[in-house]
Each structure stands twice: as structure tokens, then as C-alpha cells.
C-alpha atoms as a PDB file:
ATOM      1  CA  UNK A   1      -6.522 -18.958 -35.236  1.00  0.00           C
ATOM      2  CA  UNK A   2      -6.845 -20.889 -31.789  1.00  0.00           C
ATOM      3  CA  UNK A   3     -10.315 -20.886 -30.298  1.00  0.00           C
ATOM      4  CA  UNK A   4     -10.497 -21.427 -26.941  1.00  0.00           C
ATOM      5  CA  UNK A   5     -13.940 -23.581 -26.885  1.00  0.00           C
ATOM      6  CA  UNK A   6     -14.167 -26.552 -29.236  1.00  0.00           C
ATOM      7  CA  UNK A   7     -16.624 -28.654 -30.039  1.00  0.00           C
ATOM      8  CA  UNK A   8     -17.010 -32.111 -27.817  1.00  0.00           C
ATOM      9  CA  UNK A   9     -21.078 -33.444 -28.545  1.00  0.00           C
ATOM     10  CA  UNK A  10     -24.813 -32.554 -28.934  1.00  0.00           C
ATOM     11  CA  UNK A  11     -27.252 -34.298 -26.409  1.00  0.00           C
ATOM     12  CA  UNK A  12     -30.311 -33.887 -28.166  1.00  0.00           C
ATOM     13  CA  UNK A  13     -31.999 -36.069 -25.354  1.00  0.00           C
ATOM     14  CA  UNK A  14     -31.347 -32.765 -22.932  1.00  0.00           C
ATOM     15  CA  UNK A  15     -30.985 -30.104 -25.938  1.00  0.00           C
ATOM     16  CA  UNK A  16     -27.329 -29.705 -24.953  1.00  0.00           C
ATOM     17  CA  UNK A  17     -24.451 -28.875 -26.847  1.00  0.00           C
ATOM     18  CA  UNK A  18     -21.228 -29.235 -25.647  1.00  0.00           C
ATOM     19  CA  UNK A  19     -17.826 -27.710 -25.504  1.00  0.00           C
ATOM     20  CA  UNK A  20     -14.190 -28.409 -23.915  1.00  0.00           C
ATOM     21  CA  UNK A  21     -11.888 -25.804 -22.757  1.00  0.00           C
ATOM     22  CA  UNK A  22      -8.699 -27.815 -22.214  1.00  0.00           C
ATOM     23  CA  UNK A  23     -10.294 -30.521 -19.201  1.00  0.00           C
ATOM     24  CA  UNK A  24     -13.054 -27.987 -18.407  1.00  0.00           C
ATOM     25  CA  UNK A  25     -16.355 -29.333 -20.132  1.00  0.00           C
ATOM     26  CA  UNK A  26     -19.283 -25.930 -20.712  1.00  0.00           C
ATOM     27  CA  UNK A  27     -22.494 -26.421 -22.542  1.00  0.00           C
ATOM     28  CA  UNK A  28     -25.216 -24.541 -24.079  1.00  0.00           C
ATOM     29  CA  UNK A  29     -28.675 -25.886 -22.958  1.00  0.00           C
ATOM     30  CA  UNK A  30     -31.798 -24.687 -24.336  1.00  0.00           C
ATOM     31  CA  UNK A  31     -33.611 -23.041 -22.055  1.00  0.00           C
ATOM     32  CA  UNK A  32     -36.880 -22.225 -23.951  1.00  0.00           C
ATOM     33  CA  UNK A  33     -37.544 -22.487 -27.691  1.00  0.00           C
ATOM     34  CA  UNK A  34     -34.592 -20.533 -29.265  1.00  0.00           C
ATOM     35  CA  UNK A  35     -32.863 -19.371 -26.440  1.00  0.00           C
ATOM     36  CA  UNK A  36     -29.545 -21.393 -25.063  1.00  0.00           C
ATOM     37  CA  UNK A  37     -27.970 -20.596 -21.679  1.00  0.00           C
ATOM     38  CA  UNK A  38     -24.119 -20.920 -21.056  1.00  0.00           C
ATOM     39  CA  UNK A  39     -23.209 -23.193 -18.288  1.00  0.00           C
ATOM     40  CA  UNK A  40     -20.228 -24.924 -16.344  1.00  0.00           C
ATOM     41  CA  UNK A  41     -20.796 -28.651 -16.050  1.00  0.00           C
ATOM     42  CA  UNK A  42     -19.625 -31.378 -13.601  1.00  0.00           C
ATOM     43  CA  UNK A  43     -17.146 -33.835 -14.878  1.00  0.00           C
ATOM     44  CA  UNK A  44     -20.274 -35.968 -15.717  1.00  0.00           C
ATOM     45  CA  UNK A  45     -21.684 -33.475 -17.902  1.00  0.00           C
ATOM     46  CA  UNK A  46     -24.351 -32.099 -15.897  1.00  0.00           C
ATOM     47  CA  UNK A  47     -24.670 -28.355 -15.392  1.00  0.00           C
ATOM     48  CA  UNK A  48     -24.082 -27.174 -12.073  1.00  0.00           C
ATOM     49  CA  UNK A  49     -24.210 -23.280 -12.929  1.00  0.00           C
ATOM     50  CA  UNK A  50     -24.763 -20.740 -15.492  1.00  0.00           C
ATOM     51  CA  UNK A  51     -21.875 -17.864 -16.864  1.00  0.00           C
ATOM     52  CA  UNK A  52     -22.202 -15.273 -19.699  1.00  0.00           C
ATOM     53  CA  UNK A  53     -21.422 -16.657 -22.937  1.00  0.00           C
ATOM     54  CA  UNK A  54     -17.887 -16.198 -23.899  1.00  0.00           C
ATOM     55  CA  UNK A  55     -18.231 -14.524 -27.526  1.00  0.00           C
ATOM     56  CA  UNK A  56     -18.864 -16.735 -30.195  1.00  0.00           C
ATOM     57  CA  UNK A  57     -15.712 -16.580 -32.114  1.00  0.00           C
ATOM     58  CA  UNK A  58     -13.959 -17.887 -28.883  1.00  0.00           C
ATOM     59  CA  UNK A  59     -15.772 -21.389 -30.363  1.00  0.00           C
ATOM     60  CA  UNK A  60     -13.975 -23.435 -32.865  1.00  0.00           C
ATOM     61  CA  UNK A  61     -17.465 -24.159 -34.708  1.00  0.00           C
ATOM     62  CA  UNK A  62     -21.110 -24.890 -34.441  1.00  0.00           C
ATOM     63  CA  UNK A  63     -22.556 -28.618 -34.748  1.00  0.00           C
ATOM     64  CA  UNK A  64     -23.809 -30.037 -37.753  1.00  0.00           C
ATOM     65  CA  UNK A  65     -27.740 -30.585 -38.276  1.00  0.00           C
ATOM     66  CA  UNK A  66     -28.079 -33.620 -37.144  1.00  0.00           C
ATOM     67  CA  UNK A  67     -30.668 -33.227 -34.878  1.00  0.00           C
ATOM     68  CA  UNK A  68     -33.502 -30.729 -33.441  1.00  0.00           C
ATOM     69  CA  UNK A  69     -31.136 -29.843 -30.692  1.00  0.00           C
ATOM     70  CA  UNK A  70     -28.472 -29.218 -33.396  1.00  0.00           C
ATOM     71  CA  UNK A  71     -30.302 -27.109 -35.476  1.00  0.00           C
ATOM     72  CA  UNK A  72     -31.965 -25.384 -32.757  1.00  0.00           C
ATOM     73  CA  UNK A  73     -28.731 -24.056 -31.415  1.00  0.00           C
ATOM     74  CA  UNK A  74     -27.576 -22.909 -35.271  1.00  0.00           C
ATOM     75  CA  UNK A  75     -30.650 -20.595 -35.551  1.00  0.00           C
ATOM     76  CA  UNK A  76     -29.678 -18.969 -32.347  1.00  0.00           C
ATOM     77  CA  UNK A  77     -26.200 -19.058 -33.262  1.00  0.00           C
ATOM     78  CA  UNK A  78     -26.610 -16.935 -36.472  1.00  0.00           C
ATOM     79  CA  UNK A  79     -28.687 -14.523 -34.759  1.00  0.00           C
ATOM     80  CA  UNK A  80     -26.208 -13.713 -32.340  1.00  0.00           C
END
């Protein structure tokens, strides 16, 4: 299977996870407890704009629990 969203970091300092599609970076960022919004992001990571969620199987995986951020964003991402 080829996803098209893969895995690049977590940035638990913003509560950001982050994918690449090809050169294009995305991230989820949580926007209140539990809840992640979808957004593109500058070259320097920074969101500049949120889009709908592609759906979830489009990504190659979710990150490990490493950190609140990352374990944050697996809770939502097994109740979607």
C-alpha cells in the first residue's frame, strides 16, 4: 500500500505532529484538549492555514508515545 502522508516529527513544545507529502510539509496541531486541526505549513514548519483532514488511512502511521503531544494525538486518532 502507498500512503500518501508519512510521518516526518512530533513537536510536543507546540502539540504538533507532522507529516510530508512528497516536499509539502502538513501538521496536526491540537487545538483544544483532544481535538487536532489539519493544516498546511510554511517551509519552516509553521502553519499558515487549515484544510479538512485527508482520511486517515491516506497516513503511513501514527507516532509513538513518546510524549503528551504524542499520545494526545493517538487518542484522537483511534476515535476517528
Amino acid at each position: 500500500m502507498v500512503f500518501t502522508y508519512k510521518l516526518a516529527e512530533t513537536d510536543n513544545g507546540n502539540c504538533r505532529v507532522y507529516y510530508r507529502a512528497g516536499r509539502k510539509l502538513r501538521c496536526f496541531q491540537e487545538d483544544r484538549p483532544g481535538q487536532f486541526v489539519f493544516y498546511v505549513c510554511s517551509s519552516d514548519g509553521e502553519p499558515e492555514y487549515e484544510v479538512k483532514s485527508p482520511p486517515l488511512n491516506e497516513f503511513d502511521r501514527a507516532p509513538n508515545p513518546e510524549c503528551s503531544t504524542s499520545r494526545n494525538f493517538l487518542e484522537w486518532w483511534e476515535s476517528h
